[in-house]
PDB file of N, CA and C in Angstrom:
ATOM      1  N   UNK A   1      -4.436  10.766 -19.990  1.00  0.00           N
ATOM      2  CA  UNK A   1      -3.978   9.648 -19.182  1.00  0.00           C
ATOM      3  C   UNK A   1      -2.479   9.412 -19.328  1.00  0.00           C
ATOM      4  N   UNK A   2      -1.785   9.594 -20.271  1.00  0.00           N
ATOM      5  CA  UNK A   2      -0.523   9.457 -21.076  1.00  0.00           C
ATOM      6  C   UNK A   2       0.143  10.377 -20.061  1.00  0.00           C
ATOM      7  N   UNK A   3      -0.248  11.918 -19.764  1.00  0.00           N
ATOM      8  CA  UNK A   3       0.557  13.038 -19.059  1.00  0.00           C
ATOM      9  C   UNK A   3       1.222  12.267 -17.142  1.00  0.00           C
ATOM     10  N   UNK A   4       0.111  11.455 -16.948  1.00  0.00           N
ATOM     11  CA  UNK A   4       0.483  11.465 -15.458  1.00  0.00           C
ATOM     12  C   UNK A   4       1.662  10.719 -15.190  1.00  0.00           C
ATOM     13  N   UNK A   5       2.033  11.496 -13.933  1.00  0.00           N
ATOM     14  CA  UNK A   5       4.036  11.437 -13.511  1.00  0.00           C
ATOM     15  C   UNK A   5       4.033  12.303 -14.399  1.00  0.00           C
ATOM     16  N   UNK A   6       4.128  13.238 -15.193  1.00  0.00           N
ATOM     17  CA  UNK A   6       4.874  14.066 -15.911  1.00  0.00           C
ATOM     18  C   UNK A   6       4.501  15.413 -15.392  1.00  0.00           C
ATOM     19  N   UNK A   7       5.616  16.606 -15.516  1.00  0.00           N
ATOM     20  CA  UNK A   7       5.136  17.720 -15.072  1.00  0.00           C
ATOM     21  C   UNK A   7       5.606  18.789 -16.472  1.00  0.00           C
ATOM     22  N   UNK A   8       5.298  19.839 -16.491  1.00  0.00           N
ATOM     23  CA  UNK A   8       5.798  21.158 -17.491  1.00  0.00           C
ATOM     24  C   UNK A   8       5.362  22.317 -16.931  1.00  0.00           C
ATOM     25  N   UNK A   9       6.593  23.604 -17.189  1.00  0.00           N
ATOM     26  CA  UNK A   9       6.528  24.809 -16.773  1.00  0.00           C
ATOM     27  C   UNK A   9       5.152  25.798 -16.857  1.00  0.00           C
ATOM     28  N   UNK A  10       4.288  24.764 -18.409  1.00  0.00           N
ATOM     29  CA  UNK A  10       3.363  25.602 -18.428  1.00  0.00           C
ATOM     30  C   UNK A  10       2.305  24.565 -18.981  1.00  0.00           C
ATOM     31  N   UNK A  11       1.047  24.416 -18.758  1.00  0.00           N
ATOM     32  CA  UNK A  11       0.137  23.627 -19.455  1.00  0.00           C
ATOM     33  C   UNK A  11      -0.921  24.165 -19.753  1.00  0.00           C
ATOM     34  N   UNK A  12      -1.517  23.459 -21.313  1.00  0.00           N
ATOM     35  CA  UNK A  12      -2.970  24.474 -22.008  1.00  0.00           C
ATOM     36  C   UNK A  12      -3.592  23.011 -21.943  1.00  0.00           C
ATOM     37  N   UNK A  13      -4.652  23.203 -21.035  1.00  0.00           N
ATOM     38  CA  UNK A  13      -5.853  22.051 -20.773  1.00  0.00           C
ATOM     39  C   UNK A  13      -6.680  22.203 -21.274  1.00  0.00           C
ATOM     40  N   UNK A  14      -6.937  21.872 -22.186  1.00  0.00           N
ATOM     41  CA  UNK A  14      -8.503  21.869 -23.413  1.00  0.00           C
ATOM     42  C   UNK A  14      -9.641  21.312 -22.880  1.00  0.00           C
ATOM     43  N   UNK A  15     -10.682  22.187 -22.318  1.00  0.00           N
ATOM     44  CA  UNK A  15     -12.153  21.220 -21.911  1.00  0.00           C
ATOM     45  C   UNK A  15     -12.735  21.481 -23.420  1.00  0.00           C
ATOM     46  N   UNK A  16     -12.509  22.317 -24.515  1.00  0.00           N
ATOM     47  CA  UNK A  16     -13.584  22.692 -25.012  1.00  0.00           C
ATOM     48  C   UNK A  16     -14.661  21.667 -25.425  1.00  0.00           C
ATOM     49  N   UNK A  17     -15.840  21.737 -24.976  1.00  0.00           N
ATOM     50  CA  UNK A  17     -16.671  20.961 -24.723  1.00  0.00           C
ATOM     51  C   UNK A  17     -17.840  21.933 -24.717  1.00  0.00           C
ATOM     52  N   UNK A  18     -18.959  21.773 -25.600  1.00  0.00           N
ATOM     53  CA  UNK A  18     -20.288  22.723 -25.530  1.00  0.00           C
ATOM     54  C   UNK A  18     -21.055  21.714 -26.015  1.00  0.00           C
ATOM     55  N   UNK A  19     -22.032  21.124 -25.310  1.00  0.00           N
ATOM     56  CA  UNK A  19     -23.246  20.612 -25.841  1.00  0.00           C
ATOM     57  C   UNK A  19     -24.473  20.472 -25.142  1.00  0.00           C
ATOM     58  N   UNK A  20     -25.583  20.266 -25.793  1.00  0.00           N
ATOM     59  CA  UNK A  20     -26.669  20.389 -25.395  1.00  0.00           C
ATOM     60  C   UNK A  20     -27.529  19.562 -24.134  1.00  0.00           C
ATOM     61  N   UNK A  21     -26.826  18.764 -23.990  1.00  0.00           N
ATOM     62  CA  UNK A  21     -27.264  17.687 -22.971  1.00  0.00           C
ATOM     63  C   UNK A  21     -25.896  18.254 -21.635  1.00  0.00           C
ATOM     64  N   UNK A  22     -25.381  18.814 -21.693  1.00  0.00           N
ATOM     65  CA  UNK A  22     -24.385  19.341 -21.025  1.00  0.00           C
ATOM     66  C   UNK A  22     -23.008  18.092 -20.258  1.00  0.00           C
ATOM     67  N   UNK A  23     -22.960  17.389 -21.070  1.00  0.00           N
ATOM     68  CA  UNK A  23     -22.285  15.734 -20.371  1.00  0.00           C
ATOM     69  C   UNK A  23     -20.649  16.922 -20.553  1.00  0.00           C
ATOM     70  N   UNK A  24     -19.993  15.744 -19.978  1.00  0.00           N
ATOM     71  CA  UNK A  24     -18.697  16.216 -19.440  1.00  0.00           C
ATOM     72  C   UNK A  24     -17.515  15.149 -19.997  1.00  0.00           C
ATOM     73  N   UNK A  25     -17.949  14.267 -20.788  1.00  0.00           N
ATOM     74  CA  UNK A  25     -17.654  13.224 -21.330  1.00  0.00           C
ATOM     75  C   UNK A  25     -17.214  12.321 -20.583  1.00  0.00           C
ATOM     76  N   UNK A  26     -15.312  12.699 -20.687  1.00  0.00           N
ATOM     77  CA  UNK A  26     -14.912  11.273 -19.907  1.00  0.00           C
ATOM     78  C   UNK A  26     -13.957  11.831 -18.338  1.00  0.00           C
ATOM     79  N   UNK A  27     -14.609  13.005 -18.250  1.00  0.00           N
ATOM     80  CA  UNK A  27     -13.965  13.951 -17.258  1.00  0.00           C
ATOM     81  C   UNK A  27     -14.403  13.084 -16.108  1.00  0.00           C
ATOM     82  N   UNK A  28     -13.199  13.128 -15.383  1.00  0.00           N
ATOM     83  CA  UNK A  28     -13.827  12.528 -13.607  1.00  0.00           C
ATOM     84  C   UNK A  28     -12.392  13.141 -12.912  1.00  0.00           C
ATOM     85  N   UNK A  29     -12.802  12.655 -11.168  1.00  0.00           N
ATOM     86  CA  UNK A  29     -12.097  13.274 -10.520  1.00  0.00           C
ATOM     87  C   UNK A  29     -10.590  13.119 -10.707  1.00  0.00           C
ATOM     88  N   UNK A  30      -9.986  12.209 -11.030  1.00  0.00           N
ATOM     89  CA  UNK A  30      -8.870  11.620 -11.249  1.00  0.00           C
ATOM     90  C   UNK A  30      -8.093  12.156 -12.348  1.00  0.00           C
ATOM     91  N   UNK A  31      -8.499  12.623 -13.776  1.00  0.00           N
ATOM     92  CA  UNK A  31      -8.355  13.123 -14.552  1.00  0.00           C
ATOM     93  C   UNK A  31      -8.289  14.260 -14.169  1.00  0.00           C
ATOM     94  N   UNK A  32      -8.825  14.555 -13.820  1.00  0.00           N
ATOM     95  CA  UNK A  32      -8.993  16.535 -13.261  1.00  0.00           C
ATOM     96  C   UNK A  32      -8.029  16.892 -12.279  1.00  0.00           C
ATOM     97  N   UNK A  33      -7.129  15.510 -11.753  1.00  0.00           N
ATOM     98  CA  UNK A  33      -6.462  15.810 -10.568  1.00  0.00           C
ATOM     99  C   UNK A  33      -4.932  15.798 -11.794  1.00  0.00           C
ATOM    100  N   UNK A  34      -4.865  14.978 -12.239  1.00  0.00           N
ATOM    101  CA  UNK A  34      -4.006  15.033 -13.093  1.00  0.00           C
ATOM    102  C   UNK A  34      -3.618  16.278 -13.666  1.00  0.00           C
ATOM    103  N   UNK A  35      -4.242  16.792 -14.725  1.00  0.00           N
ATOM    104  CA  UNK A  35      -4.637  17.730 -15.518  1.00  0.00           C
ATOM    105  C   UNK A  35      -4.022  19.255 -14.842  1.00  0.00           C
ATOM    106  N   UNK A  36      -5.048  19.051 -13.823  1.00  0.00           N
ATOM    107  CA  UNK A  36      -4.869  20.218 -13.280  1.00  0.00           C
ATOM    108  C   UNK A  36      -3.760  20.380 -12.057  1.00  0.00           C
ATOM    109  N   UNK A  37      -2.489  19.372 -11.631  1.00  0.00           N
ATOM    110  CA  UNK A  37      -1.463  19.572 -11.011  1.00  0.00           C
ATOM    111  C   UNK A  37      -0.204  19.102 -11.267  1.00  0.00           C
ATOM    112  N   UNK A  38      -0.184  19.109 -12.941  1.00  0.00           N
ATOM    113  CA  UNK A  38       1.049  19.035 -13.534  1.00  0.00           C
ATOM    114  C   UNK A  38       1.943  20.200 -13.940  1.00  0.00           C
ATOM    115  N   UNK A  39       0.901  21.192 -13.910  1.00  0.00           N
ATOM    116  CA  UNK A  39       2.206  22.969 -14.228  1.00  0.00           C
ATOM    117  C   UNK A  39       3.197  23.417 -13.076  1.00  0.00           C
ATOM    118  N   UNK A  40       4.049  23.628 -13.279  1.00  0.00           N
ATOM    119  CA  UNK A  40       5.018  24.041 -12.169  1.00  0.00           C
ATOM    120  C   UNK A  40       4.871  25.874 -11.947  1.00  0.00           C
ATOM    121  N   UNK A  41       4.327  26.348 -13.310  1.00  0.00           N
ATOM    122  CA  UNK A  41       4.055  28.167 -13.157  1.00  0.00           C
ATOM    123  C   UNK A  41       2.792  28.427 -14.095  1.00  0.00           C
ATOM    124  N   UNK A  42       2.503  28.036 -14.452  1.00  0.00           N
ATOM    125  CA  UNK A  42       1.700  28.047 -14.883  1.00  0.00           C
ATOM    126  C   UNK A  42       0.481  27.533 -15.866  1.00  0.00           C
ATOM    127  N   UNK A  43      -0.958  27.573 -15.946  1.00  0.00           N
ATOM    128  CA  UNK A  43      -2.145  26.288 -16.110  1.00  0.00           C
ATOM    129  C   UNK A  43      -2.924  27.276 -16.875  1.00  0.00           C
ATOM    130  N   UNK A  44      -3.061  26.363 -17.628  1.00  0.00           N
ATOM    131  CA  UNK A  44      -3.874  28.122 -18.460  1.00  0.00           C
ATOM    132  C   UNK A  44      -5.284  26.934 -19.650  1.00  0.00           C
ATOM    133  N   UNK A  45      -6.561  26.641 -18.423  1.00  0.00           N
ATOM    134  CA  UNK A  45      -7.501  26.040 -18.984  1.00  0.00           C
ATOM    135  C   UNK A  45      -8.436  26.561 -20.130  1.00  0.00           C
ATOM    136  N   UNK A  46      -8.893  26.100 -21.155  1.00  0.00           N
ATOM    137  CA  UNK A  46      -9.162  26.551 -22.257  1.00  0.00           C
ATOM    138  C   UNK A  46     -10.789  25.858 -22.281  1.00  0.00           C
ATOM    139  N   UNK A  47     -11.717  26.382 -22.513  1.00  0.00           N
ATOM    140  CA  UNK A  47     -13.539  25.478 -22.424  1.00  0.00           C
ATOM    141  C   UNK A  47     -14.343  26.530 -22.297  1.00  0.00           C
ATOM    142  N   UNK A  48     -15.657  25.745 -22.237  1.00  0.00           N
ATOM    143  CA  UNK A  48     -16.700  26.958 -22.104  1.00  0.00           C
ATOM    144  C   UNK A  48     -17.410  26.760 -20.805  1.00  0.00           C
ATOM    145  N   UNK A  49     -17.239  27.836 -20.143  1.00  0.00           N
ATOM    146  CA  UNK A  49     -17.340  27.979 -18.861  1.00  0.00           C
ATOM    147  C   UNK A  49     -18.623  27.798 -18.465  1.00  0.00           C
ATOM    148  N   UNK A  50     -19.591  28.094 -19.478  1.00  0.00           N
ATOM    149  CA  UNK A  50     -21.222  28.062 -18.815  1.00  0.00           C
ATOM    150  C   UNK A  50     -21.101  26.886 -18.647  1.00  0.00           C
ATOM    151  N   UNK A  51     -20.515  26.037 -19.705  1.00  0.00           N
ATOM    152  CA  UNK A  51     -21.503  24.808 -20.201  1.00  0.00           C
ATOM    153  C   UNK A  51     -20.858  24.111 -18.297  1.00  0.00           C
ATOM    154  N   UNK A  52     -19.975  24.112 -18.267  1.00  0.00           N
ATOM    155  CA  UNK A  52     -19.017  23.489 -16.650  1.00  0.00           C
ATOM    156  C   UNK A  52     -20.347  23.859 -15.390  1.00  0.00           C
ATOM    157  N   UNK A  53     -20.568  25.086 -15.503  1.00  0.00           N
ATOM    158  CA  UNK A  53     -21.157  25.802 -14.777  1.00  0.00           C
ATOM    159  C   UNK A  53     -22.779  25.340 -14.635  1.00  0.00           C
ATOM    160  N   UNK A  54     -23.041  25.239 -15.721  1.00  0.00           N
ATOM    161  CA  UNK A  54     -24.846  24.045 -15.735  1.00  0.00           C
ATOM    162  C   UNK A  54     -24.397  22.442 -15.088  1.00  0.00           C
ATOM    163  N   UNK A  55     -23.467  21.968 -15.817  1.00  0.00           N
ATOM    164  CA  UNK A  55     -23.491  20.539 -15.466  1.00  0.00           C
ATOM    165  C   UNK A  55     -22.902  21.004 -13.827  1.00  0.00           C
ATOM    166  N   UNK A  56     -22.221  21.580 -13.462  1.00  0.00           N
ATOM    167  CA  UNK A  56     -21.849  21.997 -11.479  1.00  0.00           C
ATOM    168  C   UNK A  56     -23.737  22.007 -11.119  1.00  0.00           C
ATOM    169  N   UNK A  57     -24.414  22.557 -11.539  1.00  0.00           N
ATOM    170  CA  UNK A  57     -25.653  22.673 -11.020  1.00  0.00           C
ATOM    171  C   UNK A  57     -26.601  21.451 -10.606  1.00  0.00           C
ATOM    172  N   UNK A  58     -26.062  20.366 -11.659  1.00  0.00           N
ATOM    173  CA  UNK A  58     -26.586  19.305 -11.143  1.00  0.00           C
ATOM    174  C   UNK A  58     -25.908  18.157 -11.228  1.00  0.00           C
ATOM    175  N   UNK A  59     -24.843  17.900 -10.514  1.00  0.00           N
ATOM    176  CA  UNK A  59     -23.970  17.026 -10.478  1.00  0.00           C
ATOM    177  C   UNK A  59     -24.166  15.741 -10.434  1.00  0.00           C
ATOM    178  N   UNK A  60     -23.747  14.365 -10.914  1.00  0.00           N
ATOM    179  CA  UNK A  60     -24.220  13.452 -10.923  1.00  0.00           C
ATOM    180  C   UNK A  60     -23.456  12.601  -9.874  1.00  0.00           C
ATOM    181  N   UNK A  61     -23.543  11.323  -9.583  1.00  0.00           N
ATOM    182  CA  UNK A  61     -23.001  10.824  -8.528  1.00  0.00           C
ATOM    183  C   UNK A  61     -21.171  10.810  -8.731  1.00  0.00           C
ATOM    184  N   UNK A  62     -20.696  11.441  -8.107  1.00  0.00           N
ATOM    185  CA  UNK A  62     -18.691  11.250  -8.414  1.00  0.00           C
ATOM    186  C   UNK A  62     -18.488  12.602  -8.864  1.00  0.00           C
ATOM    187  N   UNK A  63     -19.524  13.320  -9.490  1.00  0.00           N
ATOM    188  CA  UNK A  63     -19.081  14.802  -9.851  1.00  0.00           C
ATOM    189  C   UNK A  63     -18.939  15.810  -9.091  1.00  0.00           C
ATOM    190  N   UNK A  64     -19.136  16.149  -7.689  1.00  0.00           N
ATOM    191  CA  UNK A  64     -19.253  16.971  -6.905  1.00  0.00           C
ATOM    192  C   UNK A  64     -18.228  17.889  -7.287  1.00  0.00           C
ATOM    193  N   UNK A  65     -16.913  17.633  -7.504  1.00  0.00           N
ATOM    194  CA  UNK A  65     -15.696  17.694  -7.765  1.00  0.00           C
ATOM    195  C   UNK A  65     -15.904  19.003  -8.713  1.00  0.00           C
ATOM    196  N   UNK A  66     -16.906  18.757  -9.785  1.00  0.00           N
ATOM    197  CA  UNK A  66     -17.014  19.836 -10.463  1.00  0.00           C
ATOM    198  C   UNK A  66     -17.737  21.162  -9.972  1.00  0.00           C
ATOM    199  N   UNK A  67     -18.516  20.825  -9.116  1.00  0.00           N
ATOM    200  CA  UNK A  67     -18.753  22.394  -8.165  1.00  0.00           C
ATOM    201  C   UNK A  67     -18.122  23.056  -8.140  1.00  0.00           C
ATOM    202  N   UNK A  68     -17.090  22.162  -7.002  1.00  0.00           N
ATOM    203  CA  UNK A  68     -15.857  22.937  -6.489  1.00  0.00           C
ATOM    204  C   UNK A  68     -15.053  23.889  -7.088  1.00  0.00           C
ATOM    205  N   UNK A  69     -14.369  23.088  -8.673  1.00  0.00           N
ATOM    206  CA  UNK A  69     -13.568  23.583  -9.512  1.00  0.00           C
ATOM    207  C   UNK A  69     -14.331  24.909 -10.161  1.00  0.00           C
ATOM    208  N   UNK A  70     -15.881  24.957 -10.209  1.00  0.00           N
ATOM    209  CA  UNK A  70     -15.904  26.253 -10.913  1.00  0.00           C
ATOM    210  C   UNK A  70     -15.663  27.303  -9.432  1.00  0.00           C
ATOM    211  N   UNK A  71     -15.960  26.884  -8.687  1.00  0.00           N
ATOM    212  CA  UNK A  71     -16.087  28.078  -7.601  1.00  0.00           C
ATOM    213  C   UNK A  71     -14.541  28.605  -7.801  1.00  0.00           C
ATOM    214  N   UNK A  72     -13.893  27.597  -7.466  1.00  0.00           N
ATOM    215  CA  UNK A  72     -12.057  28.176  -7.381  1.00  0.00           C
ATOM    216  C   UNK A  72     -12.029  28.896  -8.811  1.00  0.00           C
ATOM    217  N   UNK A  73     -12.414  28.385 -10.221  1.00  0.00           N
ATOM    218  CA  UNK A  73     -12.046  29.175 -10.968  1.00  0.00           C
ATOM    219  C   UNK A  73     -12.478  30.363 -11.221  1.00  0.00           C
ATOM    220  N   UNK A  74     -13.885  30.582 -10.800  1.00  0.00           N
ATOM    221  CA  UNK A  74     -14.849  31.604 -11.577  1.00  0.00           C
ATOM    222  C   UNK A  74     -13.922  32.664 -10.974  1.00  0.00           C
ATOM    223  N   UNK A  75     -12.911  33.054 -10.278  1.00  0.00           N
ATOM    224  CA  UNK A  75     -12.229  34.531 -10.089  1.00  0.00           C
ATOM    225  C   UNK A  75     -11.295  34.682 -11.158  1.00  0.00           C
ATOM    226  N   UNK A  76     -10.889  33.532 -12.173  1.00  0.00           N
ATOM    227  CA  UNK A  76      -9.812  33.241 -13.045  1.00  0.00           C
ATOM    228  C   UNK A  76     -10.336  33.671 -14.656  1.00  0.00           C
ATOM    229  N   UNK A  77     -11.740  33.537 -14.562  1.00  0.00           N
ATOM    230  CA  UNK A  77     -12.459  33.416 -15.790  1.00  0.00           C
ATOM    231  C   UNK A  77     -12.337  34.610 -16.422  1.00  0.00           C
ATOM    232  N   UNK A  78     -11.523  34.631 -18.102  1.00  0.00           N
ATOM    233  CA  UNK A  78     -11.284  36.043 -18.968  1.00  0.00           C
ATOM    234  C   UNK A  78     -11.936  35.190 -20.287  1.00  0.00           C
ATOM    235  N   UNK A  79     -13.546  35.864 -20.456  1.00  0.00           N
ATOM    236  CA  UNK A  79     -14.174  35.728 -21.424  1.00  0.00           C
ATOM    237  C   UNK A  79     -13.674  35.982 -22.992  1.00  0.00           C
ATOM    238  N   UNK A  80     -13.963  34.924 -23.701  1.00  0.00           N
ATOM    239  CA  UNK A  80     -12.914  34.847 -24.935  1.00  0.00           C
ATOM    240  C   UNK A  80     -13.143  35.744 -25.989  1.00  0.00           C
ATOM    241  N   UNK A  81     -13.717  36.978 -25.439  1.00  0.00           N
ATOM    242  CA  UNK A  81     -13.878  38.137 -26.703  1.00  0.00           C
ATOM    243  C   UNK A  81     -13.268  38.965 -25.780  1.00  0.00           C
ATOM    244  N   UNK A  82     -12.426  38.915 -24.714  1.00  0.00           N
ATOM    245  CA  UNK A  82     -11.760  39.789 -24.024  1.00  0.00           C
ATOM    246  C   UNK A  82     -10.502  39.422 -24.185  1.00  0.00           C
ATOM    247  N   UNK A  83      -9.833  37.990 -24.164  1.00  0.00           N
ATOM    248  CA  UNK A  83      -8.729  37.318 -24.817  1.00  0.00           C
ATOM    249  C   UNK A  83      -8.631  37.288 -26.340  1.00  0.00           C
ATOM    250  N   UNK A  84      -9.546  37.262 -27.126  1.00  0.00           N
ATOM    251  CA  UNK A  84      -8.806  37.335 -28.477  1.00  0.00           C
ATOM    252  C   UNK A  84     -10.186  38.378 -28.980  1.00  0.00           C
ATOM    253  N   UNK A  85     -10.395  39.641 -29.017  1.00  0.00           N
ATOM    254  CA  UNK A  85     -11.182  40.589 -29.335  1.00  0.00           C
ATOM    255  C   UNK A  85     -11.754  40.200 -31.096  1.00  0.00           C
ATOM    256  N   UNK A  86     -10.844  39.228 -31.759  1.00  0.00           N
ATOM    257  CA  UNK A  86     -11.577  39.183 -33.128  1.00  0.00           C
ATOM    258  C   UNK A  86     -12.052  37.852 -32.962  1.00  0.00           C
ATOM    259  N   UNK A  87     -12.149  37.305 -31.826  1.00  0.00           N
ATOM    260  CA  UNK A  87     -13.619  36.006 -31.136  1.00  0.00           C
ATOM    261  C   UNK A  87     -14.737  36.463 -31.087  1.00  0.00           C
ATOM    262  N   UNK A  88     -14.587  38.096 -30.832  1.00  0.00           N
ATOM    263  CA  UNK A  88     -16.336  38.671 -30.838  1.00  0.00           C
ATOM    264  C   UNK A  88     -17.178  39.352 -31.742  1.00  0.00           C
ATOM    265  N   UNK A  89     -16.348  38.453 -32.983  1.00  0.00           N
ATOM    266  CA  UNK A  89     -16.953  38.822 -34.164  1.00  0.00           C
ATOM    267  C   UNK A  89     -17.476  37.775 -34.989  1.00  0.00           C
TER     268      UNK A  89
END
């Protein structure tokens, strides 16, 4: 909430978020708009993609938003034993 009006050349957006009930915490559209249009070259999101990808499956009322975002990302997605090879150990 602190970032908005602010911009930087490069931003690391932390969802990491994995849990069993698959909640999204305090993520909403507004936040996500933030978040995700403050880099000027580059956005480089950091989370676990399934877990985004179950809660997109059944979206709750205001979440639609999260559909969307996996569709645009899933061409972006570099699985984290392909980014840091001693993750897949």
């Amino acid at each position: 909430d602190a970032y908005q009006g602010r911009e930087s050349d490069l931003v690391i957006l932390s969802m990491v978020r994995n849990n069993l009930t698959f909640e999204t915490g305090f993520l909403d559209q507004f936040r996500m708009n933030v978040s995700l249009s403050r880099a000027h070259r580059m956005l480089i999101v950091v989370g676990c993609f399934k877990m985004f990808e179950r809660r997109a499956a059944d979206p709750r009322p205001g979440e639609e938003f999260v559909h969307r975002l996996i569709d645009e990302f899933r061409a972006y997605v570099v699985p984290a034993h392909e980014f840091l090879p001693e993750a897949a150990q």
